[in-house]
Protein backbone atom coordinates (compact mmCIF):
# COMPACT_ATOMS: atom_id res chain seq x y z
CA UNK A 1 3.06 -4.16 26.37
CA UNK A 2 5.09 -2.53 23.50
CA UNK A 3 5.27 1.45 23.36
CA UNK A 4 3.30 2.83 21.08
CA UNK A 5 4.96 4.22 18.18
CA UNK A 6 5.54 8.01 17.90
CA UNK A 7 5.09 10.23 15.24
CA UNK A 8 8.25 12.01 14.12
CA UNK A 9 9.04 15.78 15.32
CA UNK A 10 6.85 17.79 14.99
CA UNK A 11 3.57 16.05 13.64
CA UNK A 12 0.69 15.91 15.61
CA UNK A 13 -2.75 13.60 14.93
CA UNK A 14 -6.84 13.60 15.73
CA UNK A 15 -8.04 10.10 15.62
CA UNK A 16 -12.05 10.25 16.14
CA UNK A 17 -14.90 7.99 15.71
CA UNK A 18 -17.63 10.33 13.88
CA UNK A 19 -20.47 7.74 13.34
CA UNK A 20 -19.53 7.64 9.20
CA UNK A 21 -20.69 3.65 9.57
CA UNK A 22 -20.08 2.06 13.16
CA UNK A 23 -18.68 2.73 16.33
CA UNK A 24 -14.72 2.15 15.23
CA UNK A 25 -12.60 4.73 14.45
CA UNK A 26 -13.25 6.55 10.66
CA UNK A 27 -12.28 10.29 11.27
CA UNK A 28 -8.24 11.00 11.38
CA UNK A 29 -6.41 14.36 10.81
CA UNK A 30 -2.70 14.51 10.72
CA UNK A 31 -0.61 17.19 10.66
CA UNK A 32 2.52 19.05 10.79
CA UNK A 33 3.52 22.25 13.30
CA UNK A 34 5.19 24.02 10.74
CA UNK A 35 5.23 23.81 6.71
CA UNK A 36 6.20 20.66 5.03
CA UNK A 37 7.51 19.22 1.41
CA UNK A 38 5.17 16.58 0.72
CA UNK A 39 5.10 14.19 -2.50
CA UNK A 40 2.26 11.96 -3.47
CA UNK A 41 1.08 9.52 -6.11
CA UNK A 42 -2.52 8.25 -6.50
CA UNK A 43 -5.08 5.49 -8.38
CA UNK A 44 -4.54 5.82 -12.23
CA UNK A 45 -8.24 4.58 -12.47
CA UNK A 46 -10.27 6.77 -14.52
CA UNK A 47 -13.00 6.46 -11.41
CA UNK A 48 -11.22 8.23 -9.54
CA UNK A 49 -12.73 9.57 -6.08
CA UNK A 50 -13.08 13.32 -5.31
CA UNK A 51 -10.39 12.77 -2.45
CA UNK A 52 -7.95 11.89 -5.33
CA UNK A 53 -8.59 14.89 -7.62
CA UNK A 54 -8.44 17.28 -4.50
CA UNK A 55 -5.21 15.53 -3.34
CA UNK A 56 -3.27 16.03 -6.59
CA UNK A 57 -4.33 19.59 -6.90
CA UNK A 58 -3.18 20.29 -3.73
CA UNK A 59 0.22 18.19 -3.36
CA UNK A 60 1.17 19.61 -7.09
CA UNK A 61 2.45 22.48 -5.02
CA UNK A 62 5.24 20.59 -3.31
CA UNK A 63 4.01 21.59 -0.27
CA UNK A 64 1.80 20.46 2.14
CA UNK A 65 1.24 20.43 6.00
CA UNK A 66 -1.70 18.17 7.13
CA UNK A 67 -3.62 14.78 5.85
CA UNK A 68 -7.08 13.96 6.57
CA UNK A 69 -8.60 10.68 6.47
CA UNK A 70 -12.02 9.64 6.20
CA UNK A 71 -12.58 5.45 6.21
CA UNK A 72 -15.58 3.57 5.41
CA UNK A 73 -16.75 5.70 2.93
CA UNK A 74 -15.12 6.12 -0.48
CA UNK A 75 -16.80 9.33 -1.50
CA UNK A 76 -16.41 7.73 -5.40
CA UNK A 77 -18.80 8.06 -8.22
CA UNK A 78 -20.68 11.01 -6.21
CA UNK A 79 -20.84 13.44 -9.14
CA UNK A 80 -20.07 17.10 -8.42
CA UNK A 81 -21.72 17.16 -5.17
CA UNK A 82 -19.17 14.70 -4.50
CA UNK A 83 -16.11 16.86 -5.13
CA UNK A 84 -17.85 20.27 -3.50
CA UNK A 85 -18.39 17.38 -0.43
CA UNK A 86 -14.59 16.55 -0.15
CA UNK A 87 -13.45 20.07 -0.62
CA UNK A 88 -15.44 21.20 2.03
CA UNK A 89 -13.52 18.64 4.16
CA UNK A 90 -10.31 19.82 3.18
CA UNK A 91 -11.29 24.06 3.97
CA UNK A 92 -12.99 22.74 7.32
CA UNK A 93 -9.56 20.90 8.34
CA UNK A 94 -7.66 24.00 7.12
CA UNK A 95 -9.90 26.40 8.85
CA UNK A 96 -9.76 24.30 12.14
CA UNK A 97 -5.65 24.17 12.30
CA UNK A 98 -5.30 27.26 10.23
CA UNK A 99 -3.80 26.78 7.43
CA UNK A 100 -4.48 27.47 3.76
CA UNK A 101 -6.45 24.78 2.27
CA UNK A 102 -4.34 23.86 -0.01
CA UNK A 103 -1.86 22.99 2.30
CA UNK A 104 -4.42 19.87 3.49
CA UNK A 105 -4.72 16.63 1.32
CA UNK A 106 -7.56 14.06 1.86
CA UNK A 107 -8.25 10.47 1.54
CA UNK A 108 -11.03 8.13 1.43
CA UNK A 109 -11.63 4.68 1.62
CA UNK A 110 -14.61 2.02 1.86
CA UNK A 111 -17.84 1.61 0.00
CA UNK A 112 -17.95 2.93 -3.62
CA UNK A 113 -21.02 4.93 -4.81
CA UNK A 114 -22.07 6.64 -1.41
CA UNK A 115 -21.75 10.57 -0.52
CA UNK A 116 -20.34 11.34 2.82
CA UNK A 117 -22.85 11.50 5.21
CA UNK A 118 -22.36 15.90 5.85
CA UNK A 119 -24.11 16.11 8.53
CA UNK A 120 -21.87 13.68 10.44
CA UNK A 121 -18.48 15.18 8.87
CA UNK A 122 -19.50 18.52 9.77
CA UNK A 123 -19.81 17.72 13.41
CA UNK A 124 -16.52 15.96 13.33
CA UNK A 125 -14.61 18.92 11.45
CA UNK A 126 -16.16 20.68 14.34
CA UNK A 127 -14.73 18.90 16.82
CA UNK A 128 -11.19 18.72 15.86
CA UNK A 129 -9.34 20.23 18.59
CA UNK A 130 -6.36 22.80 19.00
CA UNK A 131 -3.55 22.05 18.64
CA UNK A 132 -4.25 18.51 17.55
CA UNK A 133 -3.48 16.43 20.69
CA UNK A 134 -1.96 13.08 19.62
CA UNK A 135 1.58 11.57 18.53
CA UNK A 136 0.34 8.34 18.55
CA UNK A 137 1.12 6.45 14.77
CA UNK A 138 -0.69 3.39 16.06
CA UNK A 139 -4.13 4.84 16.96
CA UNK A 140 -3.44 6.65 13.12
CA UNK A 141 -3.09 3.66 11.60
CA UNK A 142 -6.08 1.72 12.91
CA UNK A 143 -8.28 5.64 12.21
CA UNK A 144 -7.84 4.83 8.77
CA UNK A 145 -8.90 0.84 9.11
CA UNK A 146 -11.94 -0.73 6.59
CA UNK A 147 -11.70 -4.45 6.35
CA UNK A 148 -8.01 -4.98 7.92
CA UNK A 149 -7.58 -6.81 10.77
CA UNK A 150 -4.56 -5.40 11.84
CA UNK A 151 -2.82 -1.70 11.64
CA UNK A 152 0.02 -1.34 9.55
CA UNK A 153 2.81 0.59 10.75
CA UNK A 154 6.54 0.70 10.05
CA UNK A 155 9.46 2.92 10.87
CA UNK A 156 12.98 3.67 10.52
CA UNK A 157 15.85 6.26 11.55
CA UNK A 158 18.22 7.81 9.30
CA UNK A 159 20.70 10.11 11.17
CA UNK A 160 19.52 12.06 13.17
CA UNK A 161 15.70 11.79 11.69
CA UNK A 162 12.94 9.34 11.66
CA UNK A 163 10.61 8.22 9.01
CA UNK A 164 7.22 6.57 10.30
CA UNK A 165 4.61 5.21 7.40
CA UNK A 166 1.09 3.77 8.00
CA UNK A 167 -0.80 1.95 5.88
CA UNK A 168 -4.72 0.50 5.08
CA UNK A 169 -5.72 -2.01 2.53
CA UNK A 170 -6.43 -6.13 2.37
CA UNK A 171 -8.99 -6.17 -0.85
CA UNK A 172 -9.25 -4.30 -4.22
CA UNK A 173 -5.18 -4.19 -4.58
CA UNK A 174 -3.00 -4.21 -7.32
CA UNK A 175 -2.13 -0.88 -7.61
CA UNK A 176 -1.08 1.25 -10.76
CA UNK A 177 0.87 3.77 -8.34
CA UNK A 178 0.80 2.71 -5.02
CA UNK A 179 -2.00 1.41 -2.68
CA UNK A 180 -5.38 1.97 -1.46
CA UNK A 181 -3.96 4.59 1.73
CA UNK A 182 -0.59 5.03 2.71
CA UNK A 183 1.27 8.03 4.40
CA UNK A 184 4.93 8.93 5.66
CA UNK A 185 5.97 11.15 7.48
CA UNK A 186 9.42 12.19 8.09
CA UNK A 187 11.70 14.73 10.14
CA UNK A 188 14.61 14.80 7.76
CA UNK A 189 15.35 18.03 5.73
CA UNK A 190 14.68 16.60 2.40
CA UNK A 191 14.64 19.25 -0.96
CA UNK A 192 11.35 18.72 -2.43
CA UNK A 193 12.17 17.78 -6.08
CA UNK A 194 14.60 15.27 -4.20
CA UNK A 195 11.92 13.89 -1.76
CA UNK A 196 9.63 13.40 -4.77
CA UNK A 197 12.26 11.24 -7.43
CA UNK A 198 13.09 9.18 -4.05
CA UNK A 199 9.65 9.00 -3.48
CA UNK A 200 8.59 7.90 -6.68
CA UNK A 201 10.91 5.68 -6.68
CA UNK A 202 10.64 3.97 -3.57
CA UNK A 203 6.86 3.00 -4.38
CA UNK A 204 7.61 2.31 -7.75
CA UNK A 205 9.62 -1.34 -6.02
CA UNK A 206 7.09 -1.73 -3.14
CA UNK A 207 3.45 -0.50 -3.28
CA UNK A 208 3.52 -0.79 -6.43
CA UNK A 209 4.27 -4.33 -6.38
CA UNK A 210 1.92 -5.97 -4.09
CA UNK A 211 -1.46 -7.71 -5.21
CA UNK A 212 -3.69 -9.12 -3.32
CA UNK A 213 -6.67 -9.66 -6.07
CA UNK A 214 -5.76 -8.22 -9.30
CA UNK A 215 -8.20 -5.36 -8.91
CA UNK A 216 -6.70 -1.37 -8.93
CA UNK A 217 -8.80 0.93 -6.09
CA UNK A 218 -10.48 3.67 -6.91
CA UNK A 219 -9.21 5.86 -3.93
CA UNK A 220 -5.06 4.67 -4.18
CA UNK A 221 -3.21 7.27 -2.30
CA UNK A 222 0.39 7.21 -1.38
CA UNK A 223 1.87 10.52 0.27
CA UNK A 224 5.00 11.94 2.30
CA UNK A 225 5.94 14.66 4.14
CA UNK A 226 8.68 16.14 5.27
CA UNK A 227 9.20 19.02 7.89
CA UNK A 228 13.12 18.92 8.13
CA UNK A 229 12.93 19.38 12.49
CA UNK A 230 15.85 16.97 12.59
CA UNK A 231 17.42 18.33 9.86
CA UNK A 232 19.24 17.01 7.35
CA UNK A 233 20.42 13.52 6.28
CA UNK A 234 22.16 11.41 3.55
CA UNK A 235 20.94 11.06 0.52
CA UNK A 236 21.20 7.32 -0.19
CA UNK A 237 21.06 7.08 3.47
CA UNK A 238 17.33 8.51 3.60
CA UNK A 239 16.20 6.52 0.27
CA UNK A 240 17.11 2.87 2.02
CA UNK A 241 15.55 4.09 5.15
CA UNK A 242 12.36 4.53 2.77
CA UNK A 243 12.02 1.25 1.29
CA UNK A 244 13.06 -0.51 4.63
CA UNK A 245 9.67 0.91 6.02
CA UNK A 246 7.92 0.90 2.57
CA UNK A 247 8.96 -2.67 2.11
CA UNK A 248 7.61 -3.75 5.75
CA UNK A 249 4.50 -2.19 4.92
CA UNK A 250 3.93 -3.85 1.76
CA UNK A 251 4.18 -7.37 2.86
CA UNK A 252 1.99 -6.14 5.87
CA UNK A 253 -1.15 -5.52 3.12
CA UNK A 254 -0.10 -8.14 1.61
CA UNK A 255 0.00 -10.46 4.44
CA UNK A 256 -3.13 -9.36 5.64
CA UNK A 257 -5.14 -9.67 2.30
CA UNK A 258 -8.82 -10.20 2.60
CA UNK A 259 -9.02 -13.79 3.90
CA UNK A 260 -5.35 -14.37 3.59
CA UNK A 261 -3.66 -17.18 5.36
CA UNK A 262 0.00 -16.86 3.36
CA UNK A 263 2.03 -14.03 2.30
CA UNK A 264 3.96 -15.26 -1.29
CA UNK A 265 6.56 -13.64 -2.51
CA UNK A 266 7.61 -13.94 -6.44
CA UNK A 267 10.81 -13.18 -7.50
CA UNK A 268 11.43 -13.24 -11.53
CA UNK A 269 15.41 -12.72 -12.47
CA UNK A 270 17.49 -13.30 -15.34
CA UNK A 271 15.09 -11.59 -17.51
CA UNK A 272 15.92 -9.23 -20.86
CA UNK A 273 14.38 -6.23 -19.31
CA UNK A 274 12.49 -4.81 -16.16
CA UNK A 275 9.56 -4.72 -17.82
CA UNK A 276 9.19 -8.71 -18.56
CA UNK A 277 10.63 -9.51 -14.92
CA UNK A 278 7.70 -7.28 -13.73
CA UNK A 279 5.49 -9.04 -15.55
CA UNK A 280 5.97 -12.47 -15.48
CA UNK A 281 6.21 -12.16 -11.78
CA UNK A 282 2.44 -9.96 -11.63
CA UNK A 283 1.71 -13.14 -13.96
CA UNK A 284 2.26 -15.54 -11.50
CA UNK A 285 1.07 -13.69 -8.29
CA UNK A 286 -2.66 -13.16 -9.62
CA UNK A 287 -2.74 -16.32 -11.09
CA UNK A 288 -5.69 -17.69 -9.12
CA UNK A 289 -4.80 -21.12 -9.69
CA UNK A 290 -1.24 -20.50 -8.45
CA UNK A 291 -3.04 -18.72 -5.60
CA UNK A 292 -5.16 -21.10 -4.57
CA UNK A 293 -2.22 -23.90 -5.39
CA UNK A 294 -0.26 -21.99 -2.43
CA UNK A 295 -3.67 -21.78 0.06
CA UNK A 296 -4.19 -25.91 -0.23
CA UNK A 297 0.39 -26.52 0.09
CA UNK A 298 -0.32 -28.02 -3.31
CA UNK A 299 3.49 -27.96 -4.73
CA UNK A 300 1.94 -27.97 -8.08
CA UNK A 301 4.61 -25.94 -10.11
CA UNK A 302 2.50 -26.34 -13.52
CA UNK A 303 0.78 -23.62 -12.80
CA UNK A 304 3.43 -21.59 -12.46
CA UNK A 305 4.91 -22.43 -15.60
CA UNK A 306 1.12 -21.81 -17.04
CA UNK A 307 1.47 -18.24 -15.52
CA UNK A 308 5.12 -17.54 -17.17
CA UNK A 309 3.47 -19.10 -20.58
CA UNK A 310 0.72 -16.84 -20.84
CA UNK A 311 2.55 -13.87 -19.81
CA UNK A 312 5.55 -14.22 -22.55
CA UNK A 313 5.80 -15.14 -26.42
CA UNK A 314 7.39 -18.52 -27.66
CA UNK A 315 10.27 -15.93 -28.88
CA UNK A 316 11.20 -14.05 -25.47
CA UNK A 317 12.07 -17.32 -23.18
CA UNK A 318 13.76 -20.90 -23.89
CA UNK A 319 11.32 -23.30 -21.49
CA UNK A 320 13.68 -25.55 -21.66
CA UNK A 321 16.48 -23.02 -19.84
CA UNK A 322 13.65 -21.46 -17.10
CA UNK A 323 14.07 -22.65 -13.48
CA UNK A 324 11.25 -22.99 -11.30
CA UNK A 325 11.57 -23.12 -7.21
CA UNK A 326 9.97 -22.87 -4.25
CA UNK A 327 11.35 -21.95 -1.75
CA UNK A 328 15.13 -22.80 -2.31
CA UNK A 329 14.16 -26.44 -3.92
CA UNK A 330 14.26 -26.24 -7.38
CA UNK A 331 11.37 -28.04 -9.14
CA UNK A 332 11.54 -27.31 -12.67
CA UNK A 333 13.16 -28.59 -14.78
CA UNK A 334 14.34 -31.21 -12.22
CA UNK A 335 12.15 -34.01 -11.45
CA UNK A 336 10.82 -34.11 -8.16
CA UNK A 337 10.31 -37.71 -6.12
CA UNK A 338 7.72 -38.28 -3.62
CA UNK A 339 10.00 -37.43 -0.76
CA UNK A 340 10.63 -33.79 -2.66
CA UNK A 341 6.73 -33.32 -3.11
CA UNK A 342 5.89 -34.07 0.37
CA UNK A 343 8.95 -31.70 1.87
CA UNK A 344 7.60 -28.94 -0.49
CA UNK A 345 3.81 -29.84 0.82
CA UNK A 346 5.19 -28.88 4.16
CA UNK A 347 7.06 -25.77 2.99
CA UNK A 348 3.81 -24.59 1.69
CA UNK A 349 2.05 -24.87 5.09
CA UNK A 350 4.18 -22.29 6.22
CA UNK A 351 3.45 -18.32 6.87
CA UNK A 352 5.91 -17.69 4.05
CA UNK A 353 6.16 -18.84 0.47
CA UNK A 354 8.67 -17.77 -1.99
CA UNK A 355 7.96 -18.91 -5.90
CA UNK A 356 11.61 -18.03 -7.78
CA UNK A 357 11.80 -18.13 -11.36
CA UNK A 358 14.57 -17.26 -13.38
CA UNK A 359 14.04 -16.68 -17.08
CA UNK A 360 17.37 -17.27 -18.14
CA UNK A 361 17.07 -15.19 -21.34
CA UNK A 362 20.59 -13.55 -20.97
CA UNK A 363 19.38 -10.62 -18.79
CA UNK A 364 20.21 -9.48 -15.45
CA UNK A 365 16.88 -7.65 -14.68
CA UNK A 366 15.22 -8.73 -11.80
CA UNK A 367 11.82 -8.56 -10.20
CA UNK A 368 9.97 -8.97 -6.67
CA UNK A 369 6.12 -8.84 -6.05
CA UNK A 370 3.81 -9.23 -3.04
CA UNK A 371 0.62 -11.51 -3.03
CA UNK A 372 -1.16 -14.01 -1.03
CA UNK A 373 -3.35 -16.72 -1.20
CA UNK A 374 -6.34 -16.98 -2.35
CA UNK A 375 -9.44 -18.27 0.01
CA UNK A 376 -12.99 -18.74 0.94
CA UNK A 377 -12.60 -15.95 3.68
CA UNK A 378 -11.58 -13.73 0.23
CA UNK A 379 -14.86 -14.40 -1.21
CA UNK A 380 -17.33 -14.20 2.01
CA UNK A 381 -16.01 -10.68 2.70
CA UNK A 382 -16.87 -9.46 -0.59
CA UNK A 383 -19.74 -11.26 -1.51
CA UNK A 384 -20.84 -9.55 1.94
CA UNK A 385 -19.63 -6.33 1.97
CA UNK A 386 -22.34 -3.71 1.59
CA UNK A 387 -24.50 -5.81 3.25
């Protein structure tokens, strides 16, 4: 049996099962022994949750030292008993490893509409021992577990340092920022206006490119921290150590999508600006025919033309000059014989699709997004889901 994998230097966790729904895991505090830089992006929904509005108050600072997570309870469209609710959390957690409670940021995920049960939360804010006992990113990573089926780790060293990231989400994904819950923590010395650009960054070509069902989260919350116990590191370095783990756990959510049996990757290139690559390739990803197309190996490359008509005008791409392939066969515009269609059938039965277009409008720009099929698992866990 594997090791489990370790927090970085310095950063200790709580993972506790409170009773907020079941008997799993749902109550996990993270934090750091000494002060932190942190950075953080969140949901651009206009419902967003309390844990959200407390979270961006908090990180504007550009400091931070702890993360708490609640799961299985979104704490969203609560009113203001809602907010006074999750910034009791956040003074409890501070109180308990004492700190300043603005040094604590908060996130919440699961069912929309319900107030955390207090009475519960109190007795777990209780409870939260000292020091916080744990190193243990695993057991973090399935704390902060709704409807996944697996935890979502990832890490990498830089120098002397390591970065670790965790990750929840399968359903209500395509994120305007990042994605449902995600957190990284880090070792490195990092300046914080630094941290932050990479940051931004970073999840700008990864979080914020995955979609499992077209549908943004109320509760999105990607943050980082940084304590600088291994001190300092590259620049460039530290950035491609970020988007090595930030990249593994994107195609982990997506990969895991709710009822997901194939993780597809789109790649759009050759286009006149990021902003069409990006796109045309969202285009094609949450098309639920193209979806569906990958779920039943159906090479059917129509619909990914469809996708790259609706998303563009007649005046922005030459369909006579676009390439379709999948995988590395190219299907568009060549004509495909039966022996092509039935090598591509089995290339879709695969883990692993890839769907590469290129645009050929004279541009270099280039995309990549992260989706998966689509199934009848997707639509039995939500048409269940509160019940």
């Amino acid at each position: 049996m594997a090791e489990p994998l370790q927090l970085p230097l310095g950063f200790r966790a709580h993972v506790a099962n409170i009773g907020i729904k079941d008997t799993t895991d749902d109550f996990t505090v993270v934090a750091s022994d000494g002060p932190c830089v942190a950075a953080g992006v969140f949901t651009q929904s206009s419902f967003a949750g309390p844990s959200v509005l407390v979270s961006r108050r908090h990180v504007a600072a550009g400091t931070a030292r702890a993360m708490v997570v609640i799961s299985k309870n979104a704490n969203v469209a609560t009113g203001a008993q809602g907010l006074a609710d999750a910034e009791e959390v956040v003074s409890g957690v501070a109180a308990a490893l004492g700190c300043e409670t603005g040094d604590v940021l908060l996130a919440s995920t699961g069912v929309i509409g319900r107030a955390y049960p207090m009475d519960v939360v109190r007795a777990g804010l209780a409870a939260i021992p000292s020091p916080l006992p744990g190193t243990d990113a695993d057991a973090v990573a399935r704390g902060i577990m709704t409807t996944d089926t697996v935890a979502k780790t990832a890490d990498a060293t830089v120098g002397a340092a390591r970065i670790v990231g965790v990750a929840k989400g399968v359903g209500m994904i395509e994120p305007n920022m990042a994605t449902m819950i995600a957190m990284f923590f880090t070792d490195a010395e990092v300046a914080q206006p630094a941290l932050d650009a990479t940051f931004r960054r970073v999840i700008d070509r990864t979080l914020n490119c995955v979609s499992v069902d077209t549908d943004t989260s109320t509760s999105d919350t990607a943050v980082m921290f940084a304590n600088g116990a291994a001190g300092s590191v590259d620049a460039d370095d530290f950035e491609a150590a970020l988007y090595t783990v930030a990249e593994s756990l994107t195609k982990q959510i997506a990969r895991d999508g709710e009822g997901a049996t194939t993780l597809l990757e789109v790649v759009v290139d050759q286009a006149a600006s990021a902003e069409q690559a990006r796109r045309v390739a969202r285009a094609i990803v949450n098309s639920p025919l193209v979806k569906t197309a990958v779920h039943g190996a159906d090479p059917n490359w129509g619909r990914v033309a469809m996708a790259v008509g609706k998303a563009t005008s007649a005046d922005e791409v030459d369909q006579a000059a676009v390439m379709i392939r999948f995988g590395t066969q190219e299907v568009y515009p060549a004509r495909l014989d039966d022996g092509d269609l039935e090598a591509l059938a089995a290339y879709m039965r695969t883990d692993d699709v890839l769907i590469h277009v290129s645009l050929a409008t004279g541009g270099t720009f280039a995309a990549t997004v992260w989706g998966c099929d689509l199934t009848d698992g997707y639509v039995r866990i939500n048409a269940d889901y509160t019940t």
